[in-house]
N, C-alpha and C. Protein backbone atom coordinates (compact mmCIF):
# COMPACT_ATOMS: atom_id res chain seq x y z
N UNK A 1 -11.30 11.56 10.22
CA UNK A 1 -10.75 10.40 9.57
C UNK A 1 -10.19 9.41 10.58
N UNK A 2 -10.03 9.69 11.99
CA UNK A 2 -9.77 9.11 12.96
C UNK A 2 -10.07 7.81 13.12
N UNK A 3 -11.27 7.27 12.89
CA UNK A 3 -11.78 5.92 12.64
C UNK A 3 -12.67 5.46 11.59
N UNK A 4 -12.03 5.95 10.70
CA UNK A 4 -12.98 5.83 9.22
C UNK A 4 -12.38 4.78 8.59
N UNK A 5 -10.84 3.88 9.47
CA UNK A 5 -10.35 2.66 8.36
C UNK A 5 -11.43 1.81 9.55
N UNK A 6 -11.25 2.03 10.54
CA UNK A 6 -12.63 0.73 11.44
C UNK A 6 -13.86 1.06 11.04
N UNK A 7 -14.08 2.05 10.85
CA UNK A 7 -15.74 1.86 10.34
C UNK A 7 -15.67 1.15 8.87
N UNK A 8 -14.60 1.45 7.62
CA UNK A 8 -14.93 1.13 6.73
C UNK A 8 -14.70 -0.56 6.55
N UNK A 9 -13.91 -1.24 7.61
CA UNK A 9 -13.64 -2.33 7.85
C UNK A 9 -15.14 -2.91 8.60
N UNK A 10 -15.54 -2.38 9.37
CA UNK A 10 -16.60 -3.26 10.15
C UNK A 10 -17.75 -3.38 8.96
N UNK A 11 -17.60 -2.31 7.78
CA UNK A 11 -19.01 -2.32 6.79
C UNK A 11 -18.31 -3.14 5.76
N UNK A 12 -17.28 -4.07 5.95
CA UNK A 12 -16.88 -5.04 4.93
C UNK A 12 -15.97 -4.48 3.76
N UNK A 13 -15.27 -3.28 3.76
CA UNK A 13 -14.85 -2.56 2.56
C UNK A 13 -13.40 -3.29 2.51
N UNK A 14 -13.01 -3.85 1.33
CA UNK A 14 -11.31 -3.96 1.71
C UNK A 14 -10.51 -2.49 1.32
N UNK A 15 -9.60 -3.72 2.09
CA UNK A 15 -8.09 -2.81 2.45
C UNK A 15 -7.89 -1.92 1.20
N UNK A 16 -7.71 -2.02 -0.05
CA UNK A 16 -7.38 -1.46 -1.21
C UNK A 16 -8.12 -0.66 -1.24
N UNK A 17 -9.57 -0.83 -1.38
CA UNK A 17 -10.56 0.75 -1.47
C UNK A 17 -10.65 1.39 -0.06
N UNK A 18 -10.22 1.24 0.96
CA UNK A 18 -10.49 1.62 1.96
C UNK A 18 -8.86 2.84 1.69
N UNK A 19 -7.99 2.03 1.49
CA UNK A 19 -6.97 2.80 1.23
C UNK A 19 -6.86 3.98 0.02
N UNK A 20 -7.46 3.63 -0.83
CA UNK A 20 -7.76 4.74 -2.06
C UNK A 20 -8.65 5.34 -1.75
N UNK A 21 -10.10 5.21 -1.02
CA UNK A 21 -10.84 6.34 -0.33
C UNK A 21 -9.89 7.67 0.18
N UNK A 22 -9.23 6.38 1.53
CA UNK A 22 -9.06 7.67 2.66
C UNK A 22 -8.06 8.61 1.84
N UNK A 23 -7.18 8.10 1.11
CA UNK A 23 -5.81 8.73 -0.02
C UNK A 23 -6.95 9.92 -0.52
N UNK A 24 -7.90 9.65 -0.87
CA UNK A 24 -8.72 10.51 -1.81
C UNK A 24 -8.84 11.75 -0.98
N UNK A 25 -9.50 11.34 0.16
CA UNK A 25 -10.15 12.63 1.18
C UNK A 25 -8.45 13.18 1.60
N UNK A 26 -7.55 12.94 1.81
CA UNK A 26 -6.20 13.59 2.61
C UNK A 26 -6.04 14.64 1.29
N UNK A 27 -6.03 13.80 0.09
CA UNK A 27 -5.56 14.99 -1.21
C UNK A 27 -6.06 16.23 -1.19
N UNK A 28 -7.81 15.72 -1.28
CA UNK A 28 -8.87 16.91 -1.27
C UNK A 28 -8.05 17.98 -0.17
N UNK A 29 -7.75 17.74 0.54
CA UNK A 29 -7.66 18.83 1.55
C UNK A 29 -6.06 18.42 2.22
N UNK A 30 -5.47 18.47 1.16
CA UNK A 30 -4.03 18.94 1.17
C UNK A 30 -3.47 18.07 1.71
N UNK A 31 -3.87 17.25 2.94
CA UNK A 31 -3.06 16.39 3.68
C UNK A 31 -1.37 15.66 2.80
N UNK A 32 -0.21 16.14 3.85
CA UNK A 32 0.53 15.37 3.28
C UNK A 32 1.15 14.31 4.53
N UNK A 33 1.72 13.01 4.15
CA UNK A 33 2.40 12.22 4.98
C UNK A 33 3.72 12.92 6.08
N UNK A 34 3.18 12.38 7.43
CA UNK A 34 3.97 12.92 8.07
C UNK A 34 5.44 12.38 8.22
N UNK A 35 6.63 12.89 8.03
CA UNK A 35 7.92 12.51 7.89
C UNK A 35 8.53 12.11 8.83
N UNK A 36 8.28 13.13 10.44
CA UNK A 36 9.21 13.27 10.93
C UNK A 36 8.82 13.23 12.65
N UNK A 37 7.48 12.42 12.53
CA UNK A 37 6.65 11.99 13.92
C UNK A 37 7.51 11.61 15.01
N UNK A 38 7.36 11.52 15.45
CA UNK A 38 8.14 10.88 17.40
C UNK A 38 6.91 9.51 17.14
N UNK A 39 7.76 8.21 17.19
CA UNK A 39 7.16 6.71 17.62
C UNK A 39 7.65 6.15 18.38
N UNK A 40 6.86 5.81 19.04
CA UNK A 40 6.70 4.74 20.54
C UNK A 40 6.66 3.48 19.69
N UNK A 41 7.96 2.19 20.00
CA UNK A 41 7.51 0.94 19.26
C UNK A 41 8.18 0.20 20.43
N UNK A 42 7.29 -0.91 19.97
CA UNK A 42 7.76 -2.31 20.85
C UNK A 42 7.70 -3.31 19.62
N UNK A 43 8.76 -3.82 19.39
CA UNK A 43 9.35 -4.81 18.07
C UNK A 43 9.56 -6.18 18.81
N UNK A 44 8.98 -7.45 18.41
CA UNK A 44 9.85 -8.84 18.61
C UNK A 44 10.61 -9.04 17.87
N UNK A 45 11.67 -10.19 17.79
CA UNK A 45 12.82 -10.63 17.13
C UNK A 45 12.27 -12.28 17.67
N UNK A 46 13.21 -12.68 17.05
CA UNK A 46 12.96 -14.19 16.54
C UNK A 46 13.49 -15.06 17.46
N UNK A 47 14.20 -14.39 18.66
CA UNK A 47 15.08 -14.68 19.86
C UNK A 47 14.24 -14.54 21.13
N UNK A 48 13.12 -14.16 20.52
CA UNK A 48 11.65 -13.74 21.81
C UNK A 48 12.44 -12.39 22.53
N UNK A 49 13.64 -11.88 22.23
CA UNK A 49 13.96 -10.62 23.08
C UNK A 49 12.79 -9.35 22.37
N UNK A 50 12.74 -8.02 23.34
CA UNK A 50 11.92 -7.28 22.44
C UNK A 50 12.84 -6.22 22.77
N UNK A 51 12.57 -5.07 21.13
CA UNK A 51 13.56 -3.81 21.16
C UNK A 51 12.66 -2.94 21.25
N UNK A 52 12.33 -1.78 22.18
CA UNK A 52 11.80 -0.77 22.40
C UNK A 52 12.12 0.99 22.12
N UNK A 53 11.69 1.18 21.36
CA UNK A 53 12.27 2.74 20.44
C UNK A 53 11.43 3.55 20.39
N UNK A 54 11.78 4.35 20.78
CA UNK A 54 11.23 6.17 20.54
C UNK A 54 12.36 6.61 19.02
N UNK A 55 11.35 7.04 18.22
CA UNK A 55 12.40 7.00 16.81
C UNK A 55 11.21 8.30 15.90
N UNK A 56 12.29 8.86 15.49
CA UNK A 56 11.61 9.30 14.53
C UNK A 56 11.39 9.21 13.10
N UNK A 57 10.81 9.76 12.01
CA UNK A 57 10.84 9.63 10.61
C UNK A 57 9.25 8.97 10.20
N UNK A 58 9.08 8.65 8.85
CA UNK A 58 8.08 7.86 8.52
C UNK A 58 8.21 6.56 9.03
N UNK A 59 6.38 5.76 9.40
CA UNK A 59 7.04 4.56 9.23
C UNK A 59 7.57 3.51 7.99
N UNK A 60 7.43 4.14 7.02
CA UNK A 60 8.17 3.31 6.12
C UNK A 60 9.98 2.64 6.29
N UNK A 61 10.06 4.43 6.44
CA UNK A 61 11.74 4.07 7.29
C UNK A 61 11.89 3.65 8.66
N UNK A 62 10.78 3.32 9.80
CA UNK A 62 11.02 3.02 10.71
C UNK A 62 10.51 1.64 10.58
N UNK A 63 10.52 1.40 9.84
CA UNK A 63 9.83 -0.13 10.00
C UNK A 63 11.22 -1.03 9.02
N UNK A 64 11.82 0.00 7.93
CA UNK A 64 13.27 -1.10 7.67
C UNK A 64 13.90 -0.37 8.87
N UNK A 65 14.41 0.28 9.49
CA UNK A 65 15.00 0.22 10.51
C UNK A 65 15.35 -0.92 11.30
N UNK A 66 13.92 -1.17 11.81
CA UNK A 66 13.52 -2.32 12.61
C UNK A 66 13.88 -3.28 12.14
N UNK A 67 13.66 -3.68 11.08
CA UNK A 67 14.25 -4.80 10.28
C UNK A 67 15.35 -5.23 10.42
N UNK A 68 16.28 -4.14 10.16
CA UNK A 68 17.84 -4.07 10.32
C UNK A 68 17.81 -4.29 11.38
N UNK A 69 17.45 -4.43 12.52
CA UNK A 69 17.61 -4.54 14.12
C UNK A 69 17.05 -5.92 14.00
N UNK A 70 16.19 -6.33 13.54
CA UNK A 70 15.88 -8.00 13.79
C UNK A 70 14.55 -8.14 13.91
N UNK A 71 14.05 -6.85 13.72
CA UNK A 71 12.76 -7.33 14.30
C UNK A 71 11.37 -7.75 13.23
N UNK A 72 10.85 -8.81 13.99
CA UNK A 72 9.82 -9.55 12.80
C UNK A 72 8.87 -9.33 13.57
N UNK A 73 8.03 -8.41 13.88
CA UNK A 73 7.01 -7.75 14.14
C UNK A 73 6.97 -6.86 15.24
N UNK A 74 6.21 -5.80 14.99
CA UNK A 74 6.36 -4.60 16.04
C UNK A 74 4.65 -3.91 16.04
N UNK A 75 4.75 -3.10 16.98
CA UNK A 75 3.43 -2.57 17.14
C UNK A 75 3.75 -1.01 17.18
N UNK A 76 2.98 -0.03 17.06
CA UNK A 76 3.44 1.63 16.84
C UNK A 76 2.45 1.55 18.10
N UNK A 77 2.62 1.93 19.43
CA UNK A 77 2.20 2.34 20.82
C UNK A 77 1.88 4.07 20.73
N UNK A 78 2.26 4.66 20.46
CA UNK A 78 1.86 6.12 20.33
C UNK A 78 3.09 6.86 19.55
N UNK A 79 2.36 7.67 18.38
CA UNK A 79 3.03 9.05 18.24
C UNK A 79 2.79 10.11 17.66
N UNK A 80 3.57 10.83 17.42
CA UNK A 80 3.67 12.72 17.65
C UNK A 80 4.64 13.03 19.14
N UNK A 81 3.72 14.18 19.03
CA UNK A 81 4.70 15.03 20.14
C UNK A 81 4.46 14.62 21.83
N UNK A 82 3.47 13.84 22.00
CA UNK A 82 2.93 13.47 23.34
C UNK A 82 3.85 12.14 23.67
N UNK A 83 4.61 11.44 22.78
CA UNK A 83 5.16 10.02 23.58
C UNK A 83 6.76 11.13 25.04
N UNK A 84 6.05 9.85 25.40
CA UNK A 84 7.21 9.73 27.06
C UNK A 84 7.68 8.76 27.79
N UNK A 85 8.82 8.68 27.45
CA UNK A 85 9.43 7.40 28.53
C UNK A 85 9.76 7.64 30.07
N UNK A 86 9.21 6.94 30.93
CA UNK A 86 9.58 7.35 32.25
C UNK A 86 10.63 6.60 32.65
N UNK A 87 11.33 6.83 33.85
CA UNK A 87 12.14 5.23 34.29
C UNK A 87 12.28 5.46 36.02
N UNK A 88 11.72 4.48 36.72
CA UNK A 88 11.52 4.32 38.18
C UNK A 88 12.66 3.75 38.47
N UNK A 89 13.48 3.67 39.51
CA UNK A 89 14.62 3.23 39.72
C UNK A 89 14.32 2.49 40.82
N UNK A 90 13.13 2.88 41.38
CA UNK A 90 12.38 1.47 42.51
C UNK A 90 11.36 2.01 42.92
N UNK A 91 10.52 0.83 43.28
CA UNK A 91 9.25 1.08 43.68
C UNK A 91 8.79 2.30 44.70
N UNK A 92 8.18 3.75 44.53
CA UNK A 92 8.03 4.60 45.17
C UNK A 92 8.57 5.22 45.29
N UNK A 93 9.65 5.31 43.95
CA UNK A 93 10.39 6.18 43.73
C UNK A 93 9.74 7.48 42.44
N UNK A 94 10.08 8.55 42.93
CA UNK A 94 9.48 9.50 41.44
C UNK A 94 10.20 9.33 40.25
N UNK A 95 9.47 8.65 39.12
CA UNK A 95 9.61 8.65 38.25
C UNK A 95 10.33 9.54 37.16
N UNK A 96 11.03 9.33 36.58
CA UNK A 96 12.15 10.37 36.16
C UNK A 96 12.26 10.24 34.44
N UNK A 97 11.93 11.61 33.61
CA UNK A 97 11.60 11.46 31.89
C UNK A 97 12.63 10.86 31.70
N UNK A 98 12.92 10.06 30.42
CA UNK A 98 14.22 9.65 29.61
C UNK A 98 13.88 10.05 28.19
N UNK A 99 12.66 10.05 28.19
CA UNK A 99 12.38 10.07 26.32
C UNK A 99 11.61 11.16 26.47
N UNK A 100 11.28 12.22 25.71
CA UNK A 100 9.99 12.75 25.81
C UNK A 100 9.61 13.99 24.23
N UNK A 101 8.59 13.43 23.81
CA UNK A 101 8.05 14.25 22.45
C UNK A 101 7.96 15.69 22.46
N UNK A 102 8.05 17.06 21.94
CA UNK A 102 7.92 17.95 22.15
C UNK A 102 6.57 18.55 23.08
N UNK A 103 5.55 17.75 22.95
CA UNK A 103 4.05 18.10 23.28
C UNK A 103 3.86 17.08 24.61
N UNK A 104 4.98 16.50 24.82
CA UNK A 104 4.76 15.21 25.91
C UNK A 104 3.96 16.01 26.71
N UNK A 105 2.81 15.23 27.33
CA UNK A 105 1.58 15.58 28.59
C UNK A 105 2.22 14.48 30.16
N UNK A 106 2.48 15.19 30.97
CA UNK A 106 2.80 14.15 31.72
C UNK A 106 1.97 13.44 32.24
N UNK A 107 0.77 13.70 32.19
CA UNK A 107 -0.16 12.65 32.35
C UNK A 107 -0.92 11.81 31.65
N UNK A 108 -0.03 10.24 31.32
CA UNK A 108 -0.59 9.35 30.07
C UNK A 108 -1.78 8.73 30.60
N UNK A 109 -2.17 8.25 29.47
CA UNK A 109 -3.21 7.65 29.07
C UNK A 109 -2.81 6.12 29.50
N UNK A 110 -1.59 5.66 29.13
CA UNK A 110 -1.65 4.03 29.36
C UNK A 110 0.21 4.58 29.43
N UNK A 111 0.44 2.76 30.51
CA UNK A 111 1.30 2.68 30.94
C UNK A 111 2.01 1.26 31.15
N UNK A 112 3.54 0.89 30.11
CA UNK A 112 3.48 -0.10 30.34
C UNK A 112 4.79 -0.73 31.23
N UNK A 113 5.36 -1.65 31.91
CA UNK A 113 6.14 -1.64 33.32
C UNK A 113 6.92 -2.64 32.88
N UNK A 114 8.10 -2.56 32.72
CA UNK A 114 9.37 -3.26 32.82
C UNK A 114 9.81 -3.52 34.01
N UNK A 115 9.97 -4.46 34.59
CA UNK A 115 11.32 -4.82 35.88
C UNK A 115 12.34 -5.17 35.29
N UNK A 116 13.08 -4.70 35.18
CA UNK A 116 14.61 -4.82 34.31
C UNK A 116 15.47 -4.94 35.43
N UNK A 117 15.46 -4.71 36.71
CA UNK A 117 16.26 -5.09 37.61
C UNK A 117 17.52 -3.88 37.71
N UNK A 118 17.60 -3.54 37.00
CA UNK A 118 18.56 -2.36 36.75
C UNK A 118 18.29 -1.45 35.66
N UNK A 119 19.13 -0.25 35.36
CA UNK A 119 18.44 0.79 34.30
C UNK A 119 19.06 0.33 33.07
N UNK A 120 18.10 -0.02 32.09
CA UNK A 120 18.57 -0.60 31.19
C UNK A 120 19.48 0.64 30.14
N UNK A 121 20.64 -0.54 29.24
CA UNK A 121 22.24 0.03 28.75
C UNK A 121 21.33 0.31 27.35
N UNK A 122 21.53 1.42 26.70
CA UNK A 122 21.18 1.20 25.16
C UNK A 122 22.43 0.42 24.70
N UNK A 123 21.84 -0.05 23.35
CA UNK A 123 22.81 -0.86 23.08
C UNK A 123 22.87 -0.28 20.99
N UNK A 124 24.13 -0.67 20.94
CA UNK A 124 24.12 0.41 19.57
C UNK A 124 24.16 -0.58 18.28
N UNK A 125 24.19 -0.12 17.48
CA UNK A 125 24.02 -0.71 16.23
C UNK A 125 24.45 0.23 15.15
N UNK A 126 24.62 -0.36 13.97
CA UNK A 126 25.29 0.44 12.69
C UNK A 126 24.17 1.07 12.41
N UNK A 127 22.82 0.88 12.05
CA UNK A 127 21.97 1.62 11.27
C UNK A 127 21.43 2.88 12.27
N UNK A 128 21.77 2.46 13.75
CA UNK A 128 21.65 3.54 14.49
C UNK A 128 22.87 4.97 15.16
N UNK A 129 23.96 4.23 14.60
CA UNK A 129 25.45 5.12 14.87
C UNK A 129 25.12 6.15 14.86
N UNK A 130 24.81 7.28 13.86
CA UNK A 130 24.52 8.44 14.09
C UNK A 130 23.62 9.01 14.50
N UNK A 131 22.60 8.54 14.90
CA UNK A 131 21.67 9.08 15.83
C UNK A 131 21.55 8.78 17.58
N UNK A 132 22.77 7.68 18.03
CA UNK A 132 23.03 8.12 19.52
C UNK A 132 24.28 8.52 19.91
């Protein structure tokens, strides 16, 4: 089912039957929605700043999350158990985990590079209080 919403998109199917298909085939064979995934997101806000989260839950709830944080569009970068945040403290320096999924592989697939100039502060929020 991996690429069965792009194939059914490139053969012209819309979104609605494409979505009641694939719903169809997950039932047949038990599939249920996953709750409680590890997501990699990169969110804009309306301030051009961007908020970057390793979060868990559905995205239904990670996407009002985001909301509550400001953000008016985001992208899901990887998840499950393989996401990993690294953080270099300077160039040629070994890279050191900060985030990492139960299944994290330390060797990714794609990689994307902040110069933040310093190690960046989390910064907190009400909808996030109890989870840092």
């Amino acid at each position: 089912m991996a690429n069965a919403w792009e194939v059914g998109k490139q053969d012209g199917v819309d979104d609605e039957t494409l979505y009641r298909r694939l719903n169809a085939v997950a039932q047949c064979h038990g599939a249920k929605p996953s709750r409680n995934l590890l997501h990699c997101v990169l969110g804009g806000r309306s301030d051009g700043s961007v908020l970057c989260a390793a979060i868990t839950g559905a995205l239904t709830g990670i996407a009002s999350t985001l909301a509550a944080l400001g953000v008016e569009q985001a992208i899901v970068l990887d998840n499950g158990g393989s996401v990993g945040w690294y953080y270099c403290p300077e160039a040629g320096a070994t890279p050191v985990v900060v985030v990492a999924g139960p299944n994290h592989r330390p060797t990714g697939t794609a990689f994307i590079e902040f110069d933040l100039g310093s190690f960046p502060q989390p910064v907190s929020h009400p909808v996030l209080a109890d989870h840092l």
